[in-house]
PDB file of N, CA and C in Angstrom:
ATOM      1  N   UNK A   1     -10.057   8.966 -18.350  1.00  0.00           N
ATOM      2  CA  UNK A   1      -9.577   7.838 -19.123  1.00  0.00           C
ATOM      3  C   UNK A   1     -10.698   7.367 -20.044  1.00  0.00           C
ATOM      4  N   UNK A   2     -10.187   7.466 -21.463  1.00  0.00           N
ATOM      5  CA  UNK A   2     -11.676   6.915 -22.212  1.00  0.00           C
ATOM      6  C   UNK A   2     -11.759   5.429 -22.357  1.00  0.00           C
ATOM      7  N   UNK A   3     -13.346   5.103 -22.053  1.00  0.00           N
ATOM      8  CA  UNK A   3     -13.332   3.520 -22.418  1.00  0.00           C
ATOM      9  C   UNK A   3     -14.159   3.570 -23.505  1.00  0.00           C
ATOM     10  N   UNK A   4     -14.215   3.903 -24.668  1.00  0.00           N
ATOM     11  CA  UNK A   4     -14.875   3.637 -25.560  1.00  0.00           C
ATOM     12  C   UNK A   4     -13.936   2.698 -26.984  1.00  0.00           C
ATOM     13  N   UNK A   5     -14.707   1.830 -27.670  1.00  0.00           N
ATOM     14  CA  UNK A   5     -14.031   1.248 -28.598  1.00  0.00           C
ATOM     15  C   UNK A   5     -12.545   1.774 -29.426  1.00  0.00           C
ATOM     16  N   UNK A   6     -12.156   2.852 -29.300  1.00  0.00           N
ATOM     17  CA  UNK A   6     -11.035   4.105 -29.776  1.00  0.00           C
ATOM     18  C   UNK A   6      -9.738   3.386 -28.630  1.00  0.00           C
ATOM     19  N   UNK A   7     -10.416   2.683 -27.335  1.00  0.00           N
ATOM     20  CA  UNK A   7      -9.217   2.841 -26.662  1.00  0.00           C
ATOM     21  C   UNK A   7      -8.809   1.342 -26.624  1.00  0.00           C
ATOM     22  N   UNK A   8      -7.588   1.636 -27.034  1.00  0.00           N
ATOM     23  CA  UNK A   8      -6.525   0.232 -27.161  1.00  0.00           C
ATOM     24  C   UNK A   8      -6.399  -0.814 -25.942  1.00  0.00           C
ATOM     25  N   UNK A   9      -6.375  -0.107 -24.683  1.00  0.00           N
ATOM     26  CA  UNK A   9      -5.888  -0.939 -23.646  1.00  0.00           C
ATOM     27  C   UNK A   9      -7.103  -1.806 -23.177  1.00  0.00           C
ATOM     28  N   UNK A  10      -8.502  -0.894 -23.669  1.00  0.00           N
ATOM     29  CA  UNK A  10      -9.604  -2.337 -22.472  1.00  0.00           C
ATOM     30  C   UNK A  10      -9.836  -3.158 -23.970  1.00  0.00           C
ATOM     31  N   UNK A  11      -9.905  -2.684 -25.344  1.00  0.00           N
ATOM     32  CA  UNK A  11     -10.511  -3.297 -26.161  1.00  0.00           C
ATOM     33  C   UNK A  11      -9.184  -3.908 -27.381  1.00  0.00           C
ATOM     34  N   UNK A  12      -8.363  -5.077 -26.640  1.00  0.00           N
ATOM     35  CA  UNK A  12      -7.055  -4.524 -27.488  1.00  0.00           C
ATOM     36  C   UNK A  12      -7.301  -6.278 -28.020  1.00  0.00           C
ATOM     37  N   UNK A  13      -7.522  -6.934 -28.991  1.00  0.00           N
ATOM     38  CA  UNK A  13      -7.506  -8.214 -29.494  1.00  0.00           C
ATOM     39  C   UNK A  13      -6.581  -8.654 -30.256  1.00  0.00           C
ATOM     40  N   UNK A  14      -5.358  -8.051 -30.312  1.00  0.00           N
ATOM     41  CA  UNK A  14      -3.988  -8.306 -30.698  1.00  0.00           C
ATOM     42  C   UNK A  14      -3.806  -8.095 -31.638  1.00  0.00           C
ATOM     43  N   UNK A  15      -2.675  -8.143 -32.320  1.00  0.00           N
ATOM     44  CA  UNK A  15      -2.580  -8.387 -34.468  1.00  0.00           C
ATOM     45  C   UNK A  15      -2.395  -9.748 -34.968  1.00  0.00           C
ATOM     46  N   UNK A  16      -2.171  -9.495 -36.053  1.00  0.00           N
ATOM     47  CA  UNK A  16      -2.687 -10.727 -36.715  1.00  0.00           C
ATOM     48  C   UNK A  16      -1.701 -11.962 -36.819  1.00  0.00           C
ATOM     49  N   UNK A  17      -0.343 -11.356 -35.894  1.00  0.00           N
ATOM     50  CA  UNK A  17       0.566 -12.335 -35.807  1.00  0.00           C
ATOM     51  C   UNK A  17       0.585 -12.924 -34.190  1.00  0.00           C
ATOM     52  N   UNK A  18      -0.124 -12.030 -33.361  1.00  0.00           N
ATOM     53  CA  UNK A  18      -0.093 -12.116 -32.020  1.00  0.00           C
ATOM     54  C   UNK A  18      -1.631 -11.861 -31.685  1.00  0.00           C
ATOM     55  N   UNK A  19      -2.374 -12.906 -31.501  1.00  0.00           N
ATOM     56  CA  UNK A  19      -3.368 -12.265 -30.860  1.00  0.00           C
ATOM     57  C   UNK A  19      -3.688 -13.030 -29.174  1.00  0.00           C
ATOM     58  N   UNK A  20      -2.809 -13.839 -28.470  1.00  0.00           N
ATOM     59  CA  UNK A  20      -2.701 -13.525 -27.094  1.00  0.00           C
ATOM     60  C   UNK A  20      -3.593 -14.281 -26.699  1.00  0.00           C
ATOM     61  N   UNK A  21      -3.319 -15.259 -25.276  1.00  0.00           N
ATOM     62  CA  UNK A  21      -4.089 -15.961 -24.693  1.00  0.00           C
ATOM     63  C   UNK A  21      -4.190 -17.353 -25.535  1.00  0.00           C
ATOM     64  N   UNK A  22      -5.443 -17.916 -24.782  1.00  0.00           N
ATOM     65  CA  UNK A  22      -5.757 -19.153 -25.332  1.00  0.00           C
ATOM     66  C   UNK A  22      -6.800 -19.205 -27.167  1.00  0.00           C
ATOM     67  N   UNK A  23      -6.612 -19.720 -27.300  1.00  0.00           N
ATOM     68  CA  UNK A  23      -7.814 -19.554 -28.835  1.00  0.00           C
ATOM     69  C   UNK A  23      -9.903 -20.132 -28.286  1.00  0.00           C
ATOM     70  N   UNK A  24     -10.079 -18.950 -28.432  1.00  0.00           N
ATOM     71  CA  UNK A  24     -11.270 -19.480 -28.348  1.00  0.00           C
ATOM     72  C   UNK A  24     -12.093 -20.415 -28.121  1.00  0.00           C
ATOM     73  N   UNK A  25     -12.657 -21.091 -27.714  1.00  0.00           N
ATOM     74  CA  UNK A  25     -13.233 -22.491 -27.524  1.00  0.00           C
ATOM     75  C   UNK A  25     -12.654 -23.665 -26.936  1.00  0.00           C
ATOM     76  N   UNK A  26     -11.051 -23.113 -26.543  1.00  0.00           N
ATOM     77  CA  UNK A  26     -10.367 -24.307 -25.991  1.00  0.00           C
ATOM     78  C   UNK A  26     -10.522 -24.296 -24.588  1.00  0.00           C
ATOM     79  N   UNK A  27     -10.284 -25.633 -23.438  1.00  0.00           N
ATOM     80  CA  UNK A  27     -10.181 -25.423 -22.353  1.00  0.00           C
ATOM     81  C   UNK A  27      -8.844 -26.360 -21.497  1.00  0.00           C
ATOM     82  N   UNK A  28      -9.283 -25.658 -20.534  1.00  0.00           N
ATOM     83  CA  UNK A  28      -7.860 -26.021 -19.701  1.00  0.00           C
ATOM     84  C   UNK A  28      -7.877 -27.841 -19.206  1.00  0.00           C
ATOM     85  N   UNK A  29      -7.026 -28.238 -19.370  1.00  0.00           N
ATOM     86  CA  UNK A  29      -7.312 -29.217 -18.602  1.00  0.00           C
ATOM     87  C   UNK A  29      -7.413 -30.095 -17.653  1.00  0.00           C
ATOM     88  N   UNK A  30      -8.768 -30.577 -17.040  1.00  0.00           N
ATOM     89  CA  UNK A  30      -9.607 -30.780 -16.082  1.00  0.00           C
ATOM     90  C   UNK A  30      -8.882 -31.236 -14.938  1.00  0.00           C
ATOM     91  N   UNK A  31      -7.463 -32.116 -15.064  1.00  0.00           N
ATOM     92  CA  UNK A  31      -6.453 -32.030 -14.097  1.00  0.00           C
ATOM     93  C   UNK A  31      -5.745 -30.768 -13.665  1.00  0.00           C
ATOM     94  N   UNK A  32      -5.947 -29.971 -14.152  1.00  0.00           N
ATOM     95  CA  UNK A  32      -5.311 -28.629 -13.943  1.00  0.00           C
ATOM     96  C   UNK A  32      -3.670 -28.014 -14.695  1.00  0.00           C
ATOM     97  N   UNK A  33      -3.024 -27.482 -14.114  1.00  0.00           N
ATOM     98  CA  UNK A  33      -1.866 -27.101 -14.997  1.00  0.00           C
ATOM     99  C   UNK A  33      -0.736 -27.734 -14.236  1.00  0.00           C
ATOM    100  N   UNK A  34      -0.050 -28.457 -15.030  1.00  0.00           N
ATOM    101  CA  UNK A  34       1.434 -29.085 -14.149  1.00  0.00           C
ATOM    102  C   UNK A  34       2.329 -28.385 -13.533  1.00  0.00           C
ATOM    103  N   UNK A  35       2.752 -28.459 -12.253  1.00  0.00           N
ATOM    104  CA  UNK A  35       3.620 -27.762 -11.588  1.00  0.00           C
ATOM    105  C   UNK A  35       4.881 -27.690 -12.115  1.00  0.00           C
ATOM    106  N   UNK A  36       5.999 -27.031 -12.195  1.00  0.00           N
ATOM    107  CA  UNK A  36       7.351 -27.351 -12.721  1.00  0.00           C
ATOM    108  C   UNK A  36       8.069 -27.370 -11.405  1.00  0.00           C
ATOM    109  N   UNK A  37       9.225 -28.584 -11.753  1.00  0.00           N
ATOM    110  CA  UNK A  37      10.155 -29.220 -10.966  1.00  0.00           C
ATOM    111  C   UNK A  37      11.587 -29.208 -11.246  1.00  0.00           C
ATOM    112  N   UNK A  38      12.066 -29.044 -10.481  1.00  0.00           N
ATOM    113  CA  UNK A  38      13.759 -28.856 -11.307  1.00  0.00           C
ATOM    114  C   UNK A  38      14.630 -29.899 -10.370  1.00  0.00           C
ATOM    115  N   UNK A  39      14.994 -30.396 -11.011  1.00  0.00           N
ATOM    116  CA  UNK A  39      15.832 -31.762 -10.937  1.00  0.00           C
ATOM    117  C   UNK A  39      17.026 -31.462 -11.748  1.00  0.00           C
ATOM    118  N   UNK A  40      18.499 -32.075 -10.602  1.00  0.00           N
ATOM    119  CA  UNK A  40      19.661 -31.406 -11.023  1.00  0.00           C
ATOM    120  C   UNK A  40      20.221 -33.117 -11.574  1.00  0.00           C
ATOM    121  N   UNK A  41      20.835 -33.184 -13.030  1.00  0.00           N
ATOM    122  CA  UNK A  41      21.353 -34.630 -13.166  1.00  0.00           C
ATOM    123  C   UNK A  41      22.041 -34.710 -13.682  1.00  0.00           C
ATOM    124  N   UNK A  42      23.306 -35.672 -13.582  1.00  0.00           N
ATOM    125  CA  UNK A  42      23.958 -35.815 -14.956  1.00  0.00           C
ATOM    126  C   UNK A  42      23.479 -35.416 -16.240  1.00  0.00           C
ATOM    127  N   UNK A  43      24.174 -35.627 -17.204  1.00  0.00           N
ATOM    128  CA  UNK A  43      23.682 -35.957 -18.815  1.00  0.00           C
ATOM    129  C   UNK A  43      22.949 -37.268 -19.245  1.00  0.00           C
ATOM    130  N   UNK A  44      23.972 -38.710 -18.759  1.00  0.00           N
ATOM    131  CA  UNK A  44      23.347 -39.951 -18.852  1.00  0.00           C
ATOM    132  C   UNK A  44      22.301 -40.384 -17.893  1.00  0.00           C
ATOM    133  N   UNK A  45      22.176 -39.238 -16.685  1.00  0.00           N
ATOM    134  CA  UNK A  45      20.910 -39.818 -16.032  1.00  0.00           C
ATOM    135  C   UNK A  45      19.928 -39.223 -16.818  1.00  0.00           C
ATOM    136  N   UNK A  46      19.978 -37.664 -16.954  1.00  0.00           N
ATOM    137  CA  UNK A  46      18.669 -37.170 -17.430  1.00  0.00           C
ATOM    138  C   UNK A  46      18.151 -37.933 -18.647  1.00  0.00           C
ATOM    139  N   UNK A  47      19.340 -38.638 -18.927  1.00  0.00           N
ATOM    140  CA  UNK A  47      18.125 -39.351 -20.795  1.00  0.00           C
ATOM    141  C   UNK A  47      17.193 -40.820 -19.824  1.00  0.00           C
ATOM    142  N   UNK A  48      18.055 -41.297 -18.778  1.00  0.00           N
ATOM    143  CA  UNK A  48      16.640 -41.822 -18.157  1.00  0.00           C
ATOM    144  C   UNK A  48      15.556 -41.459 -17.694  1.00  0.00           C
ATOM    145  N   UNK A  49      15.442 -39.747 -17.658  1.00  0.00           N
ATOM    146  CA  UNK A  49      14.741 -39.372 -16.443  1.00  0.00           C
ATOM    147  C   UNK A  49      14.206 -39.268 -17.709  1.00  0.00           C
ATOM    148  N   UNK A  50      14.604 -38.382 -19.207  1.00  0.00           N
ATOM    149  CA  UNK A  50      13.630 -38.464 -19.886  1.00  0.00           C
ATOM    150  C   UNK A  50      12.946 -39.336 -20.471  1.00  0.00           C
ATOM    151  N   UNK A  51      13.393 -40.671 -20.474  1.00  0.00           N
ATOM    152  CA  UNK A  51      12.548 -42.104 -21.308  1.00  0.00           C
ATOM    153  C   UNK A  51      11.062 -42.261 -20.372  1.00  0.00           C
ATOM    154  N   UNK A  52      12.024 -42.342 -18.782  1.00  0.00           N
ATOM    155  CA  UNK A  52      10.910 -42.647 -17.491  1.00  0.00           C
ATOM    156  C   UNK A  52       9.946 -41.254 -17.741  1.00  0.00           C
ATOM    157  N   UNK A  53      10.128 -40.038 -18.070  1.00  0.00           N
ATOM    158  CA  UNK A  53       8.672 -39.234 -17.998  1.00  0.00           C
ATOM    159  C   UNK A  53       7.831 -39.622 -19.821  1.00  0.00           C
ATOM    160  N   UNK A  54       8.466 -40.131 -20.521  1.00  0.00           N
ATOM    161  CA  UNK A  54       7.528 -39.972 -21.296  1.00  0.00           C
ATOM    162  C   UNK A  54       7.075 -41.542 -21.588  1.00  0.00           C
ATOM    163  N   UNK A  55       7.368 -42.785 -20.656  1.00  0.00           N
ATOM    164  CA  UNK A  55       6.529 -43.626 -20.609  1.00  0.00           C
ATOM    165  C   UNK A  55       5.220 -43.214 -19.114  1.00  0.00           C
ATOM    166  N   UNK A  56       5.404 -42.362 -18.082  1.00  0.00           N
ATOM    167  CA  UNK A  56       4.782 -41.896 -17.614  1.00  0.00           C
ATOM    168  C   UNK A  56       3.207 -41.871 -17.799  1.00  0.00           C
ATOM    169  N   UNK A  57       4.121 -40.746 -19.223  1.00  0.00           N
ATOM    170  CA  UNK A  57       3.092 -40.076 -19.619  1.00  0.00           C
ATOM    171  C   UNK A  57       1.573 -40.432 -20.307  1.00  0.00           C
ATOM    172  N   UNK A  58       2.539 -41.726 -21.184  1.00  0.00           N
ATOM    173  CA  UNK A  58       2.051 -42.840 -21.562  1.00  0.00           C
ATOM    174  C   UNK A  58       1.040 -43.831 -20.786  1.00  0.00           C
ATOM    175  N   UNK A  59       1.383 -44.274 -19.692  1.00  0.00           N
ATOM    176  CA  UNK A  59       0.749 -45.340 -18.710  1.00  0.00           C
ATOM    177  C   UNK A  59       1.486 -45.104 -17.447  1.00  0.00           C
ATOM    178  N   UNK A  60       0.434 -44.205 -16.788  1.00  0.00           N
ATOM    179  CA  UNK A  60       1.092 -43.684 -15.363  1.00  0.00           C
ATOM    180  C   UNK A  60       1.247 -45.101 -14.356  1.00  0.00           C
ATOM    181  N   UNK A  61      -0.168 -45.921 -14.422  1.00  0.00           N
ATOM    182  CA  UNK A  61      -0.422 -46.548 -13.274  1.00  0.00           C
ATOM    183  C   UNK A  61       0.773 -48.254 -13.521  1.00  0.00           C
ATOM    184  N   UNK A  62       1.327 -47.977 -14.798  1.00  0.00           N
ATOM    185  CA  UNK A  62       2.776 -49.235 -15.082  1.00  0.00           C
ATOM    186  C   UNK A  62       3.735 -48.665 -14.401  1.00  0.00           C
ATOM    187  N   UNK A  63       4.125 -47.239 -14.461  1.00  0.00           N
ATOM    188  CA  UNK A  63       5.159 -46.887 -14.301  1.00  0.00           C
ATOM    189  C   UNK A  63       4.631 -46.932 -12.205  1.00  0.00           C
ATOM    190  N   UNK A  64       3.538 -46.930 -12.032  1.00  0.00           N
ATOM    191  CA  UNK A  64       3.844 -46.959 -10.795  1.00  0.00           C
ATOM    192  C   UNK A  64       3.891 -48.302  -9.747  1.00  0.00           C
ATOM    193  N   UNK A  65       3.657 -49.070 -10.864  1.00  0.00           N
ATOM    194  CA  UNK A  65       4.047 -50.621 -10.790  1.00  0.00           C
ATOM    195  C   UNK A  65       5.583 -51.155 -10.503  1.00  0.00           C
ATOM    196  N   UNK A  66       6.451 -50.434 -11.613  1.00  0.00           N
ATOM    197  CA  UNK A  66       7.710 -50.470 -11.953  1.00  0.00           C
ATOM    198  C   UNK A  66       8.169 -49.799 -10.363  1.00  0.00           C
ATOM    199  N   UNK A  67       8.264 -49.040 -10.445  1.00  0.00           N
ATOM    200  CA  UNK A  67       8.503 -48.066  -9.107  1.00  0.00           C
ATOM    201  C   UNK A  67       8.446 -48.767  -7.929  1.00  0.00           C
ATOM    202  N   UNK A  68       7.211 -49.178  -7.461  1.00  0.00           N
ATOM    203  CA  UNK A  68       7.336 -50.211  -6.355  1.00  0.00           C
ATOM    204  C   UNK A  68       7.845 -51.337  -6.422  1.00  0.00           C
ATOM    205  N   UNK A  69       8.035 -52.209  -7.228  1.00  0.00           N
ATOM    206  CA  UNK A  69       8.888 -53.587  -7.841  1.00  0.00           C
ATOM    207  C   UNK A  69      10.387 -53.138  -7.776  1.00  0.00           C
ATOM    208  N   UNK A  70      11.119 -51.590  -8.356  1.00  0.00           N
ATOM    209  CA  UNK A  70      12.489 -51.284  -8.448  1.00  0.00           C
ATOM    210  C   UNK A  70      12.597 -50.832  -6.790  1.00  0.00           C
ATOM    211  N   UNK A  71      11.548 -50.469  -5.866  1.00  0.00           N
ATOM    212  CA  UNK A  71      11.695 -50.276  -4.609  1.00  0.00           C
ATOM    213  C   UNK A  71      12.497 -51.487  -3.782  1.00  0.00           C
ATOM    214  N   UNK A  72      11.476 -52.003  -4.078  1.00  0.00           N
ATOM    215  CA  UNK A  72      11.632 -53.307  -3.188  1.00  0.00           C
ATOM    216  C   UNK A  72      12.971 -54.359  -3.684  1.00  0.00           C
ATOM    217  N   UNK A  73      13.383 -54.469  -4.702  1.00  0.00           N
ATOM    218  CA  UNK A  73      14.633 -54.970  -4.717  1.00  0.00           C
ATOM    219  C   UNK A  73      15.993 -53.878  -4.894  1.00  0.00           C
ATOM    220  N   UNK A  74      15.992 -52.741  -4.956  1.00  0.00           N
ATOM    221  CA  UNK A  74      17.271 -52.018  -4.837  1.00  0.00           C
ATOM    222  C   UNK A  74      17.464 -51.686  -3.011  1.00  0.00           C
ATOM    223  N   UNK A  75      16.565 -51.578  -2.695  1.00  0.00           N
ATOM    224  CA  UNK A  75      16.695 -51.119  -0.745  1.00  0.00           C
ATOM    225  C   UNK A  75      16.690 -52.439   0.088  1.00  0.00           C
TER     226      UNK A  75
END
C-alpha cells in the first residue's frame, strides 16, 4: 500500500467545494457537544417547547427559576 503524497486516502484534503471536518483554528465547545433528545408533541405544544428552548438558550438560570415557580403551583 503506498503512503507517499500520490496517495489519496492518507493525504486527501478535500476539493474546493468540500473540504471536510472542522475549519482550522476553530474549537469545540468547552461544554462539550449537546446530546439529542426526541420528544414526541403535538403541533401547538411543540411551538412552546420551541419558545421555552430558545429562551433557555438565552438565560438558562431564569428559565430555571420559571420551572420551579410553574412546579410549585401546577402540582
Amino acid at each position: 500500500m503506498p503512503t507517499d503524497k500520490t496517495d489519496g486516502r492518507r493525504n486527501n484534503h478535500g476539493t474546493i467545494g468540500n473540504k471536510g471536518g472542522r475549519k482550522k483554528g476553530t474549537r469545540l465547545d468547552p461544554r462539550g457537544q449537546r446530546s439529542g433528545h426526541q420528544v414526541r408533541a403535538y403541533d401547538e405544544e411543540w411551538l412552546i417547547i420551541r419558545e421555552f428552548i430558545a429562551c433557555v438558550r438565552q438565560n438558562p438560570e431564569l428559565c430555571r427559576n420559571v420551572i420551579t415557580y410553574l412546579k410549585k403551583h401546577i402540582t
